[in-house]
C-alpha atoms as a PDB file:
ATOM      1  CA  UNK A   1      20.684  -7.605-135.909  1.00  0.00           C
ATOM      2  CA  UNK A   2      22.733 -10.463-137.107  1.00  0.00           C
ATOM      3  CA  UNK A   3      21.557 -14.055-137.767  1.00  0.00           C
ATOM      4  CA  UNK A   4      24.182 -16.933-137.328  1.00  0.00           C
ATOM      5  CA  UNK A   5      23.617 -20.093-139.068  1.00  0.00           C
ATOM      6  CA  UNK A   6      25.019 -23.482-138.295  1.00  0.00           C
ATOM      7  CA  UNK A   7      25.652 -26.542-140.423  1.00  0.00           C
ATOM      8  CA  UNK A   8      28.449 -29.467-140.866  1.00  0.00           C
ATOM      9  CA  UNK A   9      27.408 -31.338-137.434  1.00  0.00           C
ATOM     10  CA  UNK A  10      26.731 -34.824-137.841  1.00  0.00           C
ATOM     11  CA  UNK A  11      28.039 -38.698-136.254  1.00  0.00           C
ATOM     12  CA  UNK A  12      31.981 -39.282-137.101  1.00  0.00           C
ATOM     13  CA  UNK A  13      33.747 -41.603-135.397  1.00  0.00           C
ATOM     14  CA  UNK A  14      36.902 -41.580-133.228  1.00  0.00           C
ATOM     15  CA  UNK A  15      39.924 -40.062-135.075  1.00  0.00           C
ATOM     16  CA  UNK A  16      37.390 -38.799-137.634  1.00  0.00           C
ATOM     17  CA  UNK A  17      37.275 -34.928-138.638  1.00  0.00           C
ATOM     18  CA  UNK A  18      34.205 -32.800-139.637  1.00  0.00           C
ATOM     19  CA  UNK A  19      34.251 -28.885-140.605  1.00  0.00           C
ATOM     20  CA  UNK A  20      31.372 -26.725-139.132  1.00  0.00           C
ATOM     21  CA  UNK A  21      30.081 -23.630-140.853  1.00  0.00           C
ATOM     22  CA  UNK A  22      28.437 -20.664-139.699  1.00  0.00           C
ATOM     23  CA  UNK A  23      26.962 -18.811-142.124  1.00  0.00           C
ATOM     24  CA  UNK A  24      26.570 -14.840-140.827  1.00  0.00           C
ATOM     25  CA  UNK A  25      24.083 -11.868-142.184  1.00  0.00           C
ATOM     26  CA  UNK A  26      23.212  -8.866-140.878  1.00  0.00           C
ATOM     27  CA  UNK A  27      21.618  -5.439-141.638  1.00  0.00           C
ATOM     28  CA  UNK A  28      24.319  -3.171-141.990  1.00  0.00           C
ATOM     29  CA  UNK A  29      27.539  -4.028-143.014  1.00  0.00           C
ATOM     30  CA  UNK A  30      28.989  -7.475-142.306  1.00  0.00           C
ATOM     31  CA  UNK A  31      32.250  -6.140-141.482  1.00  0.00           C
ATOM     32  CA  UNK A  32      31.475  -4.665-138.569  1.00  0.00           C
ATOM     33  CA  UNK A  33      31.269  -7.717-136.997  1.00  0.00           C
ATOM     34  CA  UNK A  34      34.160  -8.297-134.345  1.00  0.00           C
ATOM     35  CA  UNK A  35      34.879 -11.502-133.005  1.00  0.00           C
ATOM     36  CA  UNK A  36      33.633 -14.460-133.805  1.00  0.00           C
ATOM     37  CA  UNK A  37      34.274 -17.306-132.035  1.00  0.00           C
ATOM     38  CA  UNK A  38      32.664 -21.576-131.569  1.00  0.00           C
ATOM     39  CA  UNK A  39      31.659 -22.793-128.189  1.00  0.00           C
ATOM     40  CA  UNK A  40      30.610 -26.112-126.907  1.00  0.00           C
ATOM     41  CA  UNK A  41      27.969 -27.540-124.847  1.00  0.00           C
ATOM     42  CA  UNK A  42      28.284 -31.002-123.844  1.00  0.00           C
ATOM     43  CA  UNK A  43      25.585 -32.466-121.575  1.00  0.00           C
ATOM     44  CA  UNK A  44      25.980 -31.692-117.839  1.00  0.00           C
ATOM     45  CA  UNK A  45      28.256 -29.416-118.997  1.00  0.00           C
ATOM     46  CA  UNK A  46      28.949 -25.679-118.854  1.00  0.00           C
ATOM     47  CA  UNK A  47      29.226 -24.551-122.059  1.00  0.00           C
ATOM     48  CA  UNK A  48      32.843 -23.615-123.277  1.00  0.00           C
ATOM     49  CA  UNK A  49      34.567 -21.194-125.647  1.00  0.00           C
ATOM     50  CA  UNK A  50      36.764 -23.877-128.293  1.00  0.00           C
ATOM     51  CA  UNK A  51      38.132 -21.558-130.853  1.00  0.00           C
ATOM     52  CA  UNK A  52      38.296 -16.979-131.150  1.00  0.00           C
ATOM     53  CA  UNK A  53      39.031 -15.517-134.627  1.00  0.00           C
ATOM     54  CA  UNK A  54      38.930 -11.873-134.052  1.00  0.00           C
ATOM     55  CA  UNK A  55      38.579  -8.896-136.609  1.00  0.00           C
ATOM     56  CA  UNK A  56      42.445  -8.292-136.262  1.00  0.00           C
ATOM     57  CA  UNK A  57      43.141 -11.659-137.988  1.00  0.00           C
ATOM     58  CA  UNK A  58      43.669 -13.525-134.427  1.00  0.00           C
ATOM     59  CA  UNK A  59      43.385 -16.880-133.237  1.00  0.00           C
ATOM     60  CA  UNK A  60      42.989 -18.701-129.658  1.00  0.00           C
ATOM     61  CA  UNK A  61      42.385 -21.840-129.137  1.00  0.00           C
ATOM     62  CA  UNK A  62      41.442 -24.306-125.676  1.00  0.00           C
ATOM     63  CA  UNK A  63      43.977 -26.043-125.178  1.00  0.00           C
ATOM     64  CA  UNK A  64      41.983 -29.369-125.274  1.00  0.00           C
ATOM     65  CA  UNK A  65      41.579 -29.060-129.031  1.00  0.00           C
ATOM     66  CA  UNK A  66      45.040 -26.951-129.796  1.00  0.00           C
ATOM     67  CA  UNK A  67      46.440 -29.215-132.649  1.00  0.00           C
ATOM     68  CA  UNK A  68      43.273 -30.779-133.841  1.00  0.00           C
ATOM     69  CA  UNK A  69      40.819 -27.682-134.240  1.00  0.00           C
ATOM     70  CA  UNK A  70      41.474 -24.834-136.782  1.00  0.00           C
ATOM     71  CA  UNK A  71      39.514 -22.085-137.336  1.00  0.00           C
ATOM     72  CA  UNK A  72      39.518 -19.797-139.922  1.00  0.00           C
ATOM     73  CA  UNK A  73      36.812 -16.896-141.666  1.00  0.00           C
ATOM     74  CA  UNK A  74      35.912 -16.127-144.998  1.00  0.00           C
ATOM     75  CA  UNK A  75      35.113 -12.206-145.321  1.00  0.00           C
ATOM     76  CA  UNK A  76      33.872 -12.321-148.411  1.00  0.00           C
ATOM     77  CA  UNK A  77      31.356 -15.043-147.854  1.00  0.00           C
ATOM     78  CA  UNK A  78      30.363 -14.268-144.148  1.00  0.00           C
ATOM     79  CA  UNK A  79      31.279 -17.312-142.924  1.00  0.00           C
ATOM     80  CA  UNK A  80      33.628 -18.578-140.141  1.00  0.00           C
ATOM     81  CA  UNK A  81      34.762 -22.076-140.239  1.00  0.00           C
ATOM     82  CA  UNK A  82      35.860 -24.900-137.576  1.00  0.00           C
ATOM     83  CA  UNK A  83      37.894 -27.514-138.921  1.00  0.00           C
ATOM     84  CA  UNK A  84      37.875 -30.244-136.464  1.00  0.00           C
ATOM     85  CA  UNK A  85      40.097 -33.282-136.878  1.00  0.00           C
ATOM     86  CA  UNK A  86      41.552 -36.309-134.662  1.00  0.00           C
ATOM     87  CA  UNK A  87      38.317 -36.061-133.316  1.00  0.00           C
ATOM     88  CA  UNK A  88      37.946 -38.079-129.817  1.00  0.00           C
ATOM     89  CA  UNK A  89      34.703 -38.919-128.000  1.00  0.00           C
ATOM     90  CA  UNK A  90      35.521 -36.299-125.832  1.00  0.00           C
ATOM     91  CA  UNK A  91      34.784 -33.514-128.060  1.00  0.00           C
ATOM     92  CA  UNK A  92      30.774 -34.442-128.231  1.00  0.00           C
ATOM     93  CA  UNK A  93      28.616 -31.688-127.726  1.00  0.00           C
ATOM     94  CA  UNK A  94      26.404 -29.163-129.293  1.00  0.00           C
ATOM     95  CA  UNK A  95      29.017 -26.567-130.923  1.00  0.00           C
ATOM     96  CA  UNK A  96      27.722 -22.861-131.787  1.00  0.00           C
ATOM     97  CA  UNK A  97      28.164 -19.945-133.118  1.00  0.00           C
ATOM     98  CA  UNK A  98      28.763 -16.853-131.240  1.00  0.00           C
ATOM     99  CA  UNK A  99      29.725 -12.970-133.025  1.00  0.00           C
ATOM    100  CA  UNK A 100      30.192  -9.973-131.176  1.00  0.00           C
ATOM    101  CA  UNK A 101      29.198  -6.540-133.028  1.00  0.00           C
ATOM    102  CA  UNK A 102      28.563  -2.962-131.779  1.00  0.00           C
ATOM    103  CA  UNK A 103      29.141  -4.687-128.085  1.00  0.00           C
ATOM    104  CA  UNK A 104      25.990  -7.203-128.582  1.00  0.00           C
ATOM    105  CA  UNK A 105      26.401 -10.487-128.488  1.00  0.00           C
ATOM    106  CA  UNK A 106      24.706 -13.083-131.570  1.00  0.00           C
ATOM    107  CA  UNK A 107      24.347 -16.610-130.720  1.00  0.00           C
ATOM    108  CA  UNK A 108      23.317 -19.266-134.371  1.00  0.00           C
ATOM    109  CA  UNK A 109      20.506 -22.279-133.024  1.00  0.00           C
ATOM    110  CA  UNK A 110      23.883 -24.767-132.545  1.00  0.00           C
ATOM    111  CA  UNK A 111      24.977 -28.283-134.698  1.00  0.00           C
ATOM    112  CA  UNK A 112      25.031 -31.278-132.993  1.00  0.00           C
ATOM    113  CA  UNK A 113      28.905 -32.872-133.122  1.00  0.00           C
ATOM    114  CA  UNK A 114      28.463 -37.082-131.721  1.00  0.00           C
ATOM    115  CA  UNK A 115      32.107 -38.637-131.761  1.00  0.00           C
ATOM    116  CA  UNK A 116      30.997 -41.982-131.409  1.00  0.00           C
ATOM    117  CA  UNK A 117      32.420 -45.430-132.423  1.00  0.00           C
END
């Protein structure tokens, strides 16, 4: 099992820039986590895969946030990070957490992200 934990949502306004954490653990060893990626839910809205770090050091990015959005993991403290900046109204929505390990697929509880003037 692995348990994802959110945090770092919160109200910015336009042009803004907030950094969302996800804090991972897990019986077993960490590492054997895969990919880990952030997704976004905005209301009336599918939800949508934003940013992929995988195991192999890789990133991908949607190309409506390629520029603005970085994100980057920390092995050693289980955590993967989304650095979001030049925020726009646009990017509102409820982002989470997903990691992929042994083929099963982890999902955190999601941080609300309002871009709002």
């Amino acid at each position: 099992q692995v348990q994802l934990v959110e945090s770092g949502g919160g109200l910015v306004q336009p042009g803004g820039s907030l950094r969302l954490s996800c804090a991972a653990s897990a019986s077993g060893s960490i590492f054997s986590i895969n990919t880990m990626c952030w997704y976004r839910q905005a209301p009336g809205k599918q939800r949508e895969l934003v940013a992929t770090f995988t195991s192999g050091g890789s990133t991908n990015y949607a190309y409506s946030v390629k520029g603005r959005f970085t994100i980057s993991r920390d092995n050693a403290k289980n955590t993967v990070y989304l650095q979001m900046n030049s925020l726009r109204p646009e990017d509102t929505a409820v982002y989470y957490c997903y990691a992929d390990r042994w083929g099963l697929d982890y999902w955190g509880q999601g941080t609300q992200v309002t871009v709002s003037s």
